[in-house]
Every structure is written in structure tokens, then in C-alpha cells.
N, C-alpha and C. Protein backbone atom coordinates (compact mmCIF):
# COMPACT_ATOMS: atom_id res chain seq x y z
N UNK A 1 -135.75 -11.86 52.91
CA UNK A 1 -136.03 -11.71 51.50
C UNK A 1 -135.10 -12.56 50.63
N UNK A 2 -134.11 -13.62 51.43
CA UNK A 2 -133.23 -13.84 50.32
C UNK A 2 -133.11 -15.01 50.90
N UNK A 3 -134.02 -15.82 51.78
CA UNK A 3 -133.74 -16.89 52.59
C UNK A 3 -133.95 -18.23 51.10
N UNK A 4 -133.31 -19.09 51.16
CA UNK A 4 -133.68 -20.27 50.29
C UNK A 4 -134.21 -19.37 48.85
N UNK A 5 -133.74 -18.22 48.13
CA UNK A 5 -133.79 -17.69 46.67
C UNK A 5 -133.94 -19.10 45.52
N UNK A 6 -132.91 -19.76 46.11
CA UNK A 6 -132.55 -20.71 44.96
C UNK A 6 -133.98 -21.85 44.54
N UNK A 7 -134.27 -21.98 45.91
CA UNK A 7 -135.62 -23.02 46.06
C UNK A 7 -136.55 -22.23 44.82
N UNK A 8 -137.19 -20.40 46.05
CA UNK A 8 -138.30 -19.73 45.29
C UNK A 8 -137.61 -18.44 44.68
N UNK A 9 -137.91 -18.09 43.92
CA UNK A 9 -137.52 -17.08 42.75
C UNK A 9 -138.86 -16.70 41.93
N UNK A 10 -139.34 -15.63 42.18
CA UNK A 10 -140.61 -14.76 41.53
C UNK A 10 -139.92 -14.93 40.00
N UNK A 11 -140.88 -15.34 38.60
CA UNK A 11 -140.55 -14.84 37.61
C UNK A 11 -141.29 -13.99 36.99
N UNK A 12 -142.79 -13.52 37.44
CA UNK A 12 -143.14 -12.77 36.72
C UNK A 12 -143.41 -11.40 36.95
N UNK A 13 -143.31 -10.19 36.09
CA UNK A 13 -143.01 -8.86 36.23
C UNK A 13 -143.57 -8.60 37.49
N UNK A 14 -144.90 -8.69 37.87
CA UNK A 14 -145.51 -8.25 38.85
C UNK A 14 -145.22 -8.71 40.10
N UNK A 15 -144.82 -10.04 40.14
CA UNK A 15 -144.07 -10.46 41.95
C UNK A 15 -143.15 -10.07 41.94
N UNK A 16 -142.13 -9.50 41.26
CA UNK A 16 -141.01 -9.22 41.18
C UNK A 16 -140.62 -7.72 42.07
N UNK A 17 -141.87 -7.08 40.73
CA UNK A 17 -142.23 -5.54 41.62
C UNK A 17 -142.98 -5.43 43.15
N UNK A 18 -144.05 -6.63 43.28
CA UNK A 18 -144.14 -6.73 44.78
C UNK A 18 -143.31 -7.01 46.07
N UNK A 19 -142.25 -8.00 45.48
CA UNK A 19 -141.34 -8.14 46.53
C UNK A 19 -140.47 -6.93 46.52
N UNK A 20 -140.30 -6.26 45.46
CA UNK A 20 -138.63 -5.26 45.20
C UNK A 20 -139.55 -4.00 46.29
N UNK A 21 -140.59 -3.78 46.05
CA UNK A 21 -141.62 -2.80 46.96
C UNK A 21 -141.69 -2.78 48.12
N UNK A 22 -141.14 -3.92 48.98
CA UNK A 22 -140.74 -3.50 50.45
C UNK A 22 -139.93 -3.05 50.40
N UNK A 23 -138.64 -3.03 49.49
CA UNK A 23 -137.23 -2.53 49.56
C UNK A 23 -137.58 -1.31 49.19
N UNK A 24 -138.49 -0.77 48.59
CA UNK A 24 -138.40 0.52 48.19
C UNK A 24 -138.77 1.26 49.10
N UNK A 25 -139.96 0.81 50.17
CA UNK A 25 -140.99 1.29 50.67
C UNK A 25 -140.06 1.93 52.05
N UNK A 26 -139.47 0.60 52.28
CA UNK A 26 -138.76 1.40 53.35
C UNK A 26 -137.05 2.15 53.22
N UNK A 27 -136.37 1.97 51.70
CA UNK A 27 -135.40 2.91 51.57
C UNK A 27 -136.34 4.12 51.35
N UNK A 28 -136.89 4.65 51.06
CA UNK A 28 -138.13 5.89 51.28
C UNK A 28 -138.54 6.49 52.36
N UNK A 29 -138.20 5.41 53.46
CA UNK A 29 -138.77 5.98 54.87
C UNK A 29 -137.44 6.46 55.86
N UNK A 30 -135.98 6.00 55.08
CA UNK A 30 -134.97 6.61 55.44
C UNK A 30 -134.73 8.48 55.92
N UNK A 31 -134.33 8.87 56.56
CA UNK A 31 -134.72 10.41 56.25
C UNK A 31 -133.68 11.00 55.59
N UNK A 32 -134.10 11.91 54.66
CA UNK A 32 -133.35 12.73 53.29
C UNK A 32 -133.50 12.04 52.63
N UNK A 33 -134.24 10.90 52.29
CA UNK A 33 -134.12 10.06 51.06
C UNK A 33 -135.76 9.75 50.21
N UNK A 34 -136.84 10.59 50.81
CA UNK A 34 -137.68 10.57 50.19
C UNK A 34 -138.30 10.79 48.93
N UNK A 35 -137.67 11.99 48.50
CA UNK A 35 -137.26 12.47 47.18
C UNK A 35 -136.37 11.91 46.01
N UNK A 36 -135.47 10.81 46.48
CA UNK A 36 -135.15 10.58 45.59
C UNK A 36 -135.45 9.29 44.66
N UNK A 37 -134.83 8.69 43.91
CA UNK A 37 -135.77 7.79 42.81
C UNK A 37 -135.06 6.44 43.32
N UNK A 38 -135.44 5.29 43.50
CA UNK A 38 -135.32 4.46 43.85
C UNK A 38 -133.99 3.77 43.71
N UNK A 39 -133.57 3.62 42.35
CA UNK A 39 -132.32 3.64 42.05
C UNK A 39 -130.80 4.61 42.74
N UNK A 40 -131.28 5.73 42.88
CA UNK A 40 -130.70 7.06 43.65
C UNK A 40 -130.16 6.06 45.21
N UNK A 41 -131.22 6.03 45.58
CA UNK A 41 -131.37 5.19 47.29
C UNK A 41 -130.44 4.34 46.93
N UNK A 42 -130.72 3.33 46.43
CA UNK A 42 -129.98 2.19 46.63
C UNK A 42 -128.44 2.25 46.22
N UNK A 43 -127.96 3.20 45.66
CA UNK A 43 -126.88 3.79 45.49
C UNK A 43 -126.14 4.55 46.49
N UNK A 44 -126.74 5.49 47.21
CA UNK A 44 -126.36 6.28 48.55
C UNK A 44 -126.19 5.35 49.86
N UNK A 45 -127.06 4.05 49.47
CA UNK A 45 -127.17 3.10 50.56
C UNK A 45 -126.16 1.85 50.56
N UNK A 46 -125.32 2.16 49.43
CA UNK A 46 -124.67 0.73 48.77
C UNK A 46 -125.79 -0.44 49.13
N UNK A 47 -126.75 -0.08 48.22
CA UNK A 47 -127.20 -1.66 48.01
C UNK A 47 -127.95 -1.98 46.61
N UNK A 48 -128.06 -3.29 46.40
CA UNK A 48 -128.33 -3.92 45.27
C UNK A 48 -130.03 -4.27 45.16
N UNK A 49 -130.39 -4.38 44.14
CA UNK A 49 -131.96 -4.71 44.15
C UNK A 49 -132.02 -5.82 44.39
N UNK A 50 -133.56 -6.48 45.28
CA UNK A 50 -133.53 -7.27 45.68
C UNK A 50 -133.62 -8.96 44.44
N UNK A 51 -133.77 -8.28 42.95
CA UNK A 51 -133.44 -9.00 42.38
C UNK A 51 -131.97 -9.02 41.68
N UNK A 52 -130.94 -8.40 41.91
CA UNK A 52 -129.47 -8.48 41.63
C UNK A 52 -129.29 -9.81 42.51
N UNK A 53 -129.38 -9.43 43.95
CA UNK A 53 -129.07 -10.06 44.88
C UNK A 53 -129.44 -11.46 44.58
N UNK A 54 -131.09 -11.83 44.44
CA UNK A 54 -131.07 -13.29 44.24
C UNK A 54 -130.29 -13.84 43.14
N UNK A 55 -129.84 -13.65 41.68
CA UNK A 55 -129.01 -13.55 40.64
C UNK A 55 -128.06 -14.31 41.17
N UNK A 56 -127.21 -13.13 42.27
CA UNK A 56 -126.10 -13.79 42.77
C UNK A 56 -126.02 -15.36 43.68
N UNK A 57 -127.27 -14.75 44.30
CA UNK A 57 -127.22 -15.56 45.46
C UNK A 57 -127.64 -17.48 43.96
N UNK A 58 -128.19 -17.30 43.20
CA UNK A 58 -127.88 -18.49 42.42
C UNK A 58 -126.86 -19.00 41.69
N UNK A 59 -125.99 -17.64 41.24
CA UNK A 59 -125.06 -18.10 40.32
C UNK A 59 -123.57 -18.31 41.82
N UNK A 60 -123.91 -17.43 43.22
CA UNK A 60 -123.63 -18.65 43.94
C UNK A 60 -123.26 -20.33 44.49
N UNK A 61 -125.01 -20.60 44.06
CA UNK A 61 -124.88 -21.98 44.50
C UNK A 61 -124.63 -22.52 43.28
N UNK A 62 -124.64 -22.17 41.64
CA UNK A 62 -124.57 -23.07 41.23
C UNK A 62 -122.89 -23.28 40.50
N UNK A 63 -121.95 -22.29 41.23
CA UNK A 63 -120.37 -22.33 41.99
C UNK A 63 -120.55 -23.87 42.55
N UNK A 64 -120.75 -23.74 43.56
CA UNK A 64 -120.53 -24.18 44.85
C UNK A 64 -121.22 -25.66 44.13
N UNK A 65 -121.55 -25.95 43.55
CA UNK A 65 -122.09 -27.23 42.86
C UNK A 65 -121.69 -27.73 41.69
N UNK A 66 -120.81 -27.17 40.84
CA UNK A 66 -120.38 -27.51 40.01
C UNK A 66 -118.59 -27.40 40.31
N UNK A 67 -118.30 -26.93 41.43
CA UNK A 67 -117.16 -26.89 41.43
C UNK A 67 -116.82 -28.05 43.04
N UNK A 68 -117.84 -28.60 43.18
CA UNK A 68 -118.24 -29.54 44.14
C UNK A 68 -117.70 -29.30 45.60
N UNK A 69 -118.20 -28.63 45.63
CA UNK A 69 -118.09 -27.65 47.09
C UNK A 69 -119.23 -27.70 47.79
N UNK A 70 -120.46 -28.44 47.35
CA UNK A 70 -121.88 -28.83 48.16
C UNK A 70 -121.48 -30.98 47.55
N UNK A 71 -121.83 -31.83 48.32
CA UNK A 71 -122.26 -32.62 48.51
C UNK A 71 -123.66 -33.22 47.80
N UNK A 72 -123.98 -33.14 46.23
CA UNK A 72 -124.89 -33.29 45.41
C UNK A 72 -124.29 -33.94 44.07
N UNK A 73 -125.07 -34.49 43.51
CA UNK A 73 -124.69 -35.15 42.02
C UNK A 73 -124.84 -34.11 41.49
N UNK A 74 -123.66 -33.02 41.01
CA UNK A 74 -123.99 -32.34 39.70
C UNK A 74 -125.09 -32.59 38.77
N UNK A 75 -124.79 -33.84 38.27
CA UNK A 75 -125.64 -34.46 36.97
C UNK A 75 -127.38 -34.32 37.37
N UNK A 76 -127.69 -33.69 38.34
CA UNK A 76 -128.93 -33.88 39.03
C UNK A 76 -129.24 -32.24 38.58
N UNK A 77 -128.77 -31.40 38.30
CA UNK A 77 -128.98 -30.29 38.08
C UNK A 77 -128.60 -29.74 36.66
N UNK A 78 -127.19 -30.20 36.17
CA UNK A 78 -126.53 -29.72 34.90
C UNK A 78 -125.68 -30.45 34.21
N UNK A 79 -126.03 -29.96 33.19
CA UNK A 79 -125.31 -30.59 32.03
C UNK A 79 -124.60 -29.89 31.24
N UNK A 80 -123.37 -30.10 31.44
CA UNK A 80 -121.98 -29.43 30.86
C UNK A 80 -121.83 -29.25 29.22
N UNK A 81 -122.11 -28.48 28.81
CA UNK A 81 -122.23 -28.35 27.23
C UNK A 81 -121.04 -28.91 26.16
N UNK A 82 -121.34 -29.50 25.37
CA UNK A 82 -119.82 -29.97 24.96
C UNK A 82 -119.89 -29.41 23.74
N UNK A 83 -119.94 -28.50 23.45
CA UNK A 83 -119.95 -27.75 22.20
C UNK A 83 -118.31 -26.15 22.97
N UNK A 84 -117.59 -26.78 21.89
CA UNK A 84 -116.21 -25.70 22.58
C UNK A 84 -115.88 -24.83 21.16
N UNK A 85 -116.70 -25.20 20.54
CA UNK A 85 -116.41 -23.74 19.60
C UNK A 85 -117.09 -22.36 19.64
N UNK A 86 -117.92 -22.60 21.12
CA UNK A 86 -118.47 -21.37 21.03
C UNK A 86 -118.24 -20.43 21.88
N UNK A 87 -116.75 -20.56 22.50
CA UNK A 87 -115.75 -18.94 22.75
C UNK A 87 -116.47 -19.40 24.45
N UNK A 88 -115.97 -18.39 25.25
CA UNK A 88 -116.21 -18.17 26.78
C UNK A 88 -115.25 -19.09 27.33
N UNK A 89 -116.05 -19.74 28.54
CA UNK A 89 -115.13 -20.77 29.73
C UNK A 89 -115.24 -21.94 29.34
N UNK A 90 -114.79 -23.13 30.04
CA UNK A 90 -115.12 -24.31 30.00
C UNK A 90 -116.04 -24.60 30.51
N UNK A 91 -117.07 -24.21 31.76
CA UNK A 91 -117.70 -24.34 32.71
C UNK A 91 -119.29 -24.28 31.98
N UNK A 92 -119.14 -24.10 30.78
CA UNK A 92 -120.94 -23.77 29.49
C UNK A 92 -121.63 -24.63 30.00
N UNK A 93 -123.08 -24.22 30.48
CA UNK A 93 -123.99 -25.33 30.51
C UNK A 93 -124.77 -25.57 29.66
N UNK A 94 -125.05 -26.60 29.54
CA UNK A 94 -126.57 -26.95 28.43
C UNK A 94 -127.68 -26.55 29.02
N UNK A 95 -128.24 -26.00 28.53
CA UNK A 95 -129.99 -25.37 28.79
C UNK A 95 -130.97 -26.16 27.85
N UNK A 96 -131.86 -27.09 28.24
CA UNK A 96 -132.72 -27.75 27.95
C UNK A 96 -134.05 -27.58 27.35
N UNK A 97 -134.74 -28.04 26.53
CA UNK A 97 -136.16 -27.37 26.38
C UNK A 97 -136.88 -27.36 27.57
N UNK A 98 -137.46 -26.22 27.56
CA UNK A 98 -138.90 -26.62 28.46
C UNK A 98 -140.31 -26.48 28.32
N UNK A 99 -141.43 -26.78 28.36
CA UNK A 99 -142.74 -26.86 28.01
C UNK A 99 -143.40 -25.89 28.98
N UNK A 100 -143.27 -26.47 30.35
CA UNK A 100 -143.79 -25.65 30.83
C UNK A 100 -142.79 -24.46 32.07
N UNK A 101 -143.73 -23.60 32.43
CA UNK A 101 -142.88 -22.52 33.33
C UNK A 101 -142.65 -23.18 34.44
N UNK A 102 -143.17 -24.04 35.20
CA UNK A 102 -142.44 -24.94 36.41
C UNK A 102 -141.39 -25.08 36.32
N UNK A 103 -140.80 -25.89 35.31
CA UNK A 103 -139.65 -26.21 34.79
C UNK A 103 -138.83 -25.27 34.05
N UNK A 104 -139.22 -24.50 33.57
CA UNK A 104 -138.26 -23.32 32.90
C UNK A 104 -137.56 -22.01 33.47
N UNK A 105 -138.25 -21.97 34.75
CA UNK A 105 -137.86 -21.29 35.63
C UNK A 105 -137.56 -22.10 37.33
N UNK A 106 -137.26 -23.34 37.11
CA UNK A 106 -136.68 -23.67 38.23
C UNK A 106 -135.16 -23.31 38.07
N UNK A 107 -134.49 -23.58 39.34
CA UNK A 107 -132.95 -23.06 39.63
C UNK A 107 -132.31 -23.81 38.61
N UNK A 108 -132.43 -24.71 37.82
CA UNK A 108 -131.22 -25.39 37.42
C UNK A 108 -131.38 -25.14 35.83
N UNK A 109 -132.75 -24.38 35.36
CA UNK A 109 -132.64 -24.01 34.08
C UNK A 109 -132.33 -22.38 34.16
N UNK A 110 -132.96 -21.57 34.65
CA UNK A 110 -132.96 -20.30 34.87
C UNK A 110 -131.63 -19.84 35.05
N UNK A 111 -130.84 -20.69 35.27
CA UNK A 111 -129.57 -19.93 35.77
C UNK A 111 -127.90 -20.24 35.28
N UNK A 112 -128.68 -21.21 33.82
CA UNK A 112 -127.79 -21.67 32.78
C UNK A 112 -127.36 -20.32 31.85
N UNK A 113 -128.32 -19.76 31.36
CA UNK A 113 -127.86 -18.17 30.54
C UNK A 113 -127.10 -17.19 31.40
N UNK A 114 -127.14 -16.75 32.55
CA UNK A 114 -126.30 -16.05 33.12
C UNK A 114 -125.22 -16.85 33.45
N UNK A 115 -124.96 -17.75 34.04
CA UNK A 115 -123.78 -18.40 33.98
C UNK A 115 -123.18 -18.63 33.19
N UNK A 116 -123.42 -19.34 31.54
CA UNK A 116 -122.94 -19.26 30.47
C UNK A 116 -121.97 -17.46 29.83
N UNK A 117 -123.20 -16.36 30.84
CA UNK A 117 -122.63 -15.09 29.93
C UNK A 117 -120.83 -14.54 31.02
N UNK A 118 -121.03 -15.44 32.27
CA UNK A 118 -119.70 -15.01 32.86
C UNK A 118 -118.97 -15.40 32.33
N UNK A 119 -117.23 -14.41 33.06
CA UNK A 119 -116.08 -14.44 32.40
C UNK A 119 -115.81 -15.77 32.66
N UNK A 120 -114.47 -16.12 32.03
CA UNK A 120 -114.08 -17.35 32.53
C UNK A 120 -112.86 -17.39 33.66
N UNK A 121 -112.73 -16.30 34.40
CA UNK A 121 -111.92 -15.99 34.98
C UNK A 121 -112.95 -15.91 36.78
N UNK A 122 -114.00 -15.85 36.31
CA UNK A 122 -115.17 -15.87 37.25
C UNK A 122 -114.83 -17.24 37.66
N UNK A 123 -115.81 -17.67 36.63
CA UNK A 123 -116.33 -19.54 36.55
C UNK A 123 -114.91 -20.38 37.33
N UNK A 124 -113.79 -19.53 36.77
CA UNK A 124 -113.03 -20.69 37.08
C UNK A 124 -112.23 -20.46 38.78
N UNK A 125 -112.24 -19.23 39.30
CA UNK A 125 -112.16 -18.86 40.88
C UNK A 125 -111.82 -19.85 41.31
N UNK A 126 -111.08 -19.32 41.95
CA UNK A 126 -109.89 -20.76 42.99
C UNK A 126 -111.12 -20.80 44.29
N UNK A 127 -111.72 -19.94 44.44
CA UNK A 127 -112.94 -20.46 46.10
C UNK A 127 -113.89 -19.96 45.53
N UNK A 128 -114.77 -20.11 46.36
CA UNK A 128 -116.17 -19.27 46.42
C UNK A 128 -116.16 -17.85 47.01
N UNK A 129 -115.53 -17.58 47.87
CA UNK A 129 -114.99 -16.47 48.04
C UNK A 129 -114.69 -15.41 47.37
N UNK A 130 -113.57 -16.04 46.02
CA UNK A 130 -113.30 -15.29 45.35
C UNK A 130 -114.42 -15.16 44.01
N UNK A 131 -114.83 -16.21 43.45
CA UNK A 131 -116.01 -15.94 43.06
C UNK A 131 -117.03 -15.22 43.22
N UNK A 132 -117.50 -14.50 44.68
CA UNK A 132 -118.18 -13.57 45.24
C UNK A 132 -117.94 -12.46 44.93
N UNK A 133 -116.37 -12.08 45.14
CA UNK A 133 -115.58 -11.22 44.77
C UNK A 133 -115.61 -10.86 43.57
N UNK A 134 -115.71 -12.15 42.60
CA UNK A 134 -115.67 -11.39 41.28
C UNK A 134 -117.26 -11.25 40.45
N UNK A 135 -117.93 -11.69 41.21
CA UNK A 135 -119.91 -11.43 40.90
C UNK A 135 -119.66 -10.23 41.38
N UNK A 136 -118.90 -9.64 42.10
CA UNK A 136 -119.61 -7.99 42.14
C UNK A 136 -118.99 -7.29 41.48
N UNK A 137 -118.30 -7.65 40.41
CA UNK A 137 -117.76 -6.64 39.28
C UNK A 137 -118.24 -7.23 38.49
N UNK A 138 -119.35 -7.90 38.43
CA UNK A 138 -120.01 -8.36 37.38
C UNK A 138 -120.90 -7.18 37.00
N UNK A 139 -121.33 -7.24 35.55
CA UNK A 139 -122.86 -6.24 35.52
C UNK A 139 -124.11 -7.09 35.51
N UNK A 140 -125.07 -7.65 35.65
CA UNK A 140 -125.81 -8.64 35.68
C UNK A 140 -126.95 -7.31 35.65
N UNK A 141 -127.18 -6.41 35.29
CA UNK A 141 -128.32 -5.46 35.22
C UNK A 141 -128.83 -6.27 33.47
N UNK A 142 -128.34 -6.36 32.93
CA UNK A 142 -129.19 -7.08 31.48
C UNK A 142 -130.14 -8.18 32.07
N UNK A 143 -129.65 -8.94 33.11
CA UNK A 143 -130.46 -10.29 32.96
C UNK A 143 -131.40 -9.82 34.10
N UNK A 144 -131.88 -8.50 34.51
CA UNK A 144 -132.75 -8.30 34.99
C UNK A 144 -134.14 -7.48 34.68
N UNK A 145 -134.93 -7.06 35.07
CA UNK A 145 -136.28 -6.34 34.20
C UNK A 145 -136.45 -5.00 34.66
């Protein structure tokens, strides 16, 4: 469910709820856990929805690419905002128009607003590692549905 996220990423309400529906279907088939509400489960189970997870798994790679830790032209994906009066990290990306949803929801636009809303104590993580570390004291439940 989380193989290549970054490539495909469901954006609309209803694939979203189809994919999150295996996760439900079978935290449900757990025993003692039928009764409870989906959210409940995934709490008793320590785990994250399967859209938290992709979230991460992008604001992941797009670590690991801007802090050039993958082998790619940055400039092929993002553009570093040069507007510094507007508070947060150094790390701001520019988010671009887009026309259509191909483009507005590929990885390299989609994942400019959540990255922009991390700390700068995130963004700026001495590894990826620790960056991991600090996405899970993140709350990222807003930028989800």
C-alpha cells in the first residue's frame, strides 16, 4: 500500500476511502476489535492511516531531495521561494499555478503546502533519520480529509 506513494497518490475523496478500506476491513477482523471505530483500532494498534503514512512517506522524499541525499536536479522538482518575510524555515517552496489536476496533484506540487507548514527545526534535521523522527511529532491530521 505504500510501494512508490510518491509516483501514485489517490486525490480524490472516494479513492482515498477505497484504499484506507482495506486497512479498515482487516483492523476489524482483528479479534476484540470489531466494535470499535476505526480510529479506536488504529490507536490500540499503533498505527497511522494509510493516508498519514503516504504524507510522510513524501515529505520524506522531498528531505532526501532537497537536502541532496538522492542523486536528482532539485530544480527538476522545486523551487525555493525567495520571499523571507514570511516567518517559518529557510527551506519555503514555491507552489506554482496549475490548470489542470495532473499537474496539481503530482509529487512536486502537492507536497509544497505541507512542507512549507513544518517546523524549521524539522526541515533543517542533520539526517533523514532524524527528520523521520521528527515527522512523527508532527500533527499532519489538517492536511488530511
Amino acid at each position: 500500500m505504500e510501494y512508490c506513494t510518491s509516483v501514485w497518490s489517490p486525490y480524490t475523496v472516494s479513492n482515498i476511502n477505497k484504499i484506507e478500506s482495506c486497512q479498515r476491513w482487516f483492523t476489524k477482523h482483528i479479534k476484540d476489535m470489531s466494535g470499535m471505530q476505526y480510529s479506536e483500532r488504529l490507536a490500540c494498534l499503533n498505527l497511522e492511516s494509510l493516508q498519514t503514512r503516504r504524507l510522510k512517506c513524501d515529505l520524506k522524499l522531498c528531505y532526501r531531495i532537497n537536502h541532496n541525499e538522492i542523486i536528482i536536479l532539485n530544480d527538476d522538482f522545486f523551487v525555493f521561494s525567495k520571499l523571507t518575510h514570511t516567518g517559518g524555515h529557510n527551506y519555503k517552496l514555491f507552489k506554482g499555478c496549475s490548470r489542470v489536476n495532473t499537474h496539481k496533484y503530482f509529487f512536486s506540487n502537492r507536497v509544497v503546502e505541507i512542507w512549507n507548514a513544518l517546523p524549521s527545526t524539522a526541515v533543517a534535521a542533520s539526517s533523514s533519520n532524524v527528520f523521520k523522527w521528527m515527522l512523527n511529532c508532527v500533527d499532519l491530521a489538517k492536511f488530511c480529509i
